[in-house]
Protein backbone atom coordinates (compact mmCIF):
# COMPACT_ATOMS: atom_id res chain seq x y z
CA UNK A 1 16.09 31.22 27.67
CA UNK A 2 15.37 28.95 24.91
CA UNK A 3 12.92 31.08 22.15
CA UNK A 4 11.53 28.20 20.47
CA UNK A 5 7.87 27.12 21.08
CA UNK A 6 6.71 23.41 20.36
CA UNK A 7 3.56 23.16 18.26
CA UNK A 8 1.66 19.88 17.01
CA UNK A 9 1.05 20.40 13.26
CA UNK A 10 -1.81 18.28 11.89
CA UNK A 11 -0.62 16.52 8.53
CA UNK A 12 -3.04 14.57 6.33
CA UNK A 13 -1.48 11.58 4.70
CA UNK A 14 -2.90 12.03 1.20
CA UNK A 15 -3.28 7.74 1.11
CA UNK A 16 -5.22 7.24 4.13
CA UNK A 17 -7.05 10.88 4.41
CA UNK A 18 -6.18 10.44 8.11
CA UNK A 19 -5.07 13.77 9.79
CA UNK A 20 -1.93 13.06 12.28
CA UNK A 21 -0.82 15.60 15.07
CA UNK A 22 2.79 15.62 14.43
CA UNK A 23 5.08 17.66 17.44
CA UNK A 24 7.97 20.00 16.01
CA UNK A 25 8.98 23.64 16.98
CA UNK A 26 7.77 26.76 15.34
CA UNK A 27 10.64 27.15 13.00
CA UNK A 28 9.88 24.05 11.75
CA UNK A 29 6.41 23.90 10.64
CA UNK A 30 7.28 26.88 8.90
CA UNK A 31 9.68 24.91 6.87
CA UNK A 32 7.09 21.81 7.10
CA UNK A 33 4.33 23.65 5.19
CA UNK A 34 6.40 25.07 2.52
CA UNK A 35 7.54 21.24 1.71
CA UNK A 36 4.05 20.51 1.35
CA UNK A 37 3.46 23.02 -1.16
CA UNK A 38 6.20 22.40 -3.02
CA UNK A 39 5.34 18.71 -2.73
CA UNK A 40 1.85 19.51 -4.31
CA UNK A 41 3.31 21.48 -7.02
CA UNK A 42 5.80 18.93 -7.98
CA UNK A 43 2.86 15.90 -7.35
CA UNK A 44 0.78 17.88 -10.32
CA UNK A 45 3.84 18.60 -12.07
CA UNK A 46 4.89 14.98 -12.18
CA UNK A 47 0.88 13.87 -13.13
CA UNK A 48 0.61 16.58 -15.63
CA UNK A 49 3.98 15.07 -17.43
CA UNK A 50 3.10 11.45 -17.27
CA UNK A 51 0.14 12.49 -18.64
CA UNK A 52 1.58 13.84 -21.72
CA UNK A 53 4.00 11.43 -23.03
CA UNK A 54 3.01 9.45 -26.32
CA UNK A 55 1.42 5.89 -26.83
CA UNK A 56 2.62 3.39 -25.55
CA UNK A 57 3.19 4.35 -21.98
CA UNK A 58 4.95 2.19 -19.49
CA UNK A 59 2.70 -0.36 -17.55
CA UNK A 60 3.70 0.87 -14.22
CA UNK A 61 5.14 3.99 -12.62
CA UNK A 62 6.51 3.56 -9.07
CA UNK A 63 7.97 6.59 -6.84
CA UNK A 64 8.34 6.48 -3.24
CA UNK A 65 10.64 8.57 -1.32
CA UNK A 66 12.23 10.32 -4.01
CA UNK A 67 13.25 5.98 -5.53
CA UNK A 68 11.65 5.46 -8.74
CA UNK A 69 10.60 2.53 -10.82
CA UNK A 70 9.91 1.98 -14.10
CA UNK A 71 7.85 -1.32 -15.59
CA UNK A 72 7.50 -0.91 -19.15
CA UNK A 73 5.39 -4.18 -19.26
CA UNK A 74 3.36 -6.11 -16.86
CA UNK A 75 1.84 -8.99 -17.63
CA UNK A 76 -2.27 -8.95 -18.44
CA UNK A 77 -2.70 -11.58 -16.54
CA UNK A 78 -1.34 -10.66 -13.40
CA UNK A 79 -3.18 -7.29 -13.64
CA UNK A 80 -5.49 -8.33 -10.52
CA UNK A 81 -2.51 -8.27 -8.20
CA UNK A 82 -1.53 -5.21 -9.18
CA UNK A 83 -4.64 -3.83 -8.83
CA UNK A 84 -5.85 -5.38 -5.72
CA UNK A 85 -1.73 -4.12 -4.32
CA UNK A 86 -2.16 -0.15 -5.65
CA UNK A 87 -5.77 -0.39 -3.97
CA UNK A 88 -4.42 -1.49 -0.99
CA UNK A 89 -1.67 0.98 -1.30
CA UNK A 90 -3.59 3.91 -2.82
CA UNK A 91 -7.00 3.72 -1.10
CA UNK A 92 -7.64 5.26 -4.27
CA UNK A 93 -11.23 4.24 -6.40
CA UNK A 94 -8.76 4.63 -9.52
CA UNK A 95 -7.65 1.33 -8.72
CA UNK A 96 -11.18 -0.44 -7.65
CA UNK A 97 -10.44 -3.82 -5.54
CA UNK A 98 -10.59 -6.99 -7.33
CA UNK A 99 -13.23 -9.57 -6.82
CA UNK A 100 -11.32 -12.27 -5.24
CA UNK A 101 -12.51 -15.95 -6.84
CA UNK A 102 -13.47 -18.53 -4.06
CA UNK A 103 -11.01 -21.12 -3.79
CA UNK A 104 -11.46 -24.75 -5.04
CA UNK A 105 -11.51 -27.91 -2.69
CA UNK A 106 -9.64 -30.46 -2.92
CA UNK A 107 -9.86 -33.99 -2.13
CA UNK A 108 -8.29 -35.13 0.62
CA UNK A 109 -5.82 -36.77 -1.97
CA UNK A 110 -7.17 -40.51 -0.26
CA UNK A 111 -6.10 -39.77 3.10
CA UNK A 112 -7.54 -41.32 5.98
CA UNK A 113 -8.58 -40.14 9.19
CA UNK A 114 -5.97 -40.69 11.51
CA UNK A 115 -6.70 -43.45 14.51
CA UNK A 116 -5.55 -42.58 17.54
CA UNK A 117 -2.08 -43.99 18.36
CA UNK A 118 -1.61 -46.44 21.03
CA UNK A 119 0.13 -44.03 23.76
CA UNK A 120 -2.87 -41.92 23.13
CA UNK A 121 -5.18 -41.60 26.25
CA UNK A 122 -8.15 -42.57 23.66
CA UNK A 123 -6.87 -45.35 23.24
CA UNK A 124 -7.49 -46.98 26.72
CA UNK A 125 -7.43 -50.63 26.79
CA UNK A 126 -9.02 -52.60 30.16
């Protein structure tokens, strides 16, 4: 007789606040919530740290899945992407959305309009 009992454990991703109903046994959303904790202790650990080192700090901190990446400069003028990228990835009003410029038209460099070609059926001759 198998003693293990299949529950759906709701998990909120903390990027998209959207709750997910994710299947696993008893045994392990036991395990499952105590990684969350721990992940939240670490999370304010890891804040509280960055936080605290001295002038200048790096640019950009990266860590996803335990990989971490370290940009001690970025570029001022490509600050836009980056912000418009960790708003995407964030969902976070830390990083507010860029206002994206309208893009300039361009001549049609002297192009013509095309005629239609000879084989074309609007180009019926009688």
């Amino acid at each position: 007789m198998n003693n293990e009992f299949d529950v759906d454990v709701p998990v909120t991703c903390d990027r998209t606040k959207k709750t997910h109903k994710i299947p696993m046994t008893l045994e392990e959303a036991g395990r499952h919530q105590t990684r969350v904790a721990e992940k939240a202790a670490n999370a304010d650990e890891i804040t509280s740290f960055l936080g605290g080192l001295p002038h200048p700090k790096p640019d950009l901190v990266v860590m996803f899945r335990g990989e971490i990446i370290v940009l001690p400069t970025v570029v001022d003028k490509k600050d836009a992407t980056v912000m418009r990228l960790l708003h995407d990835l964030t969902q976070s009003p830390t990083f507010p959305k860029p206002a994206v410029k309208p893009r300039k038209k361009t001549a049609k460099n002297g192009k013509r309009e095309s005629s239609p070609s000879a084989n074309s059926s609007a180009a019926v001759v009688e």
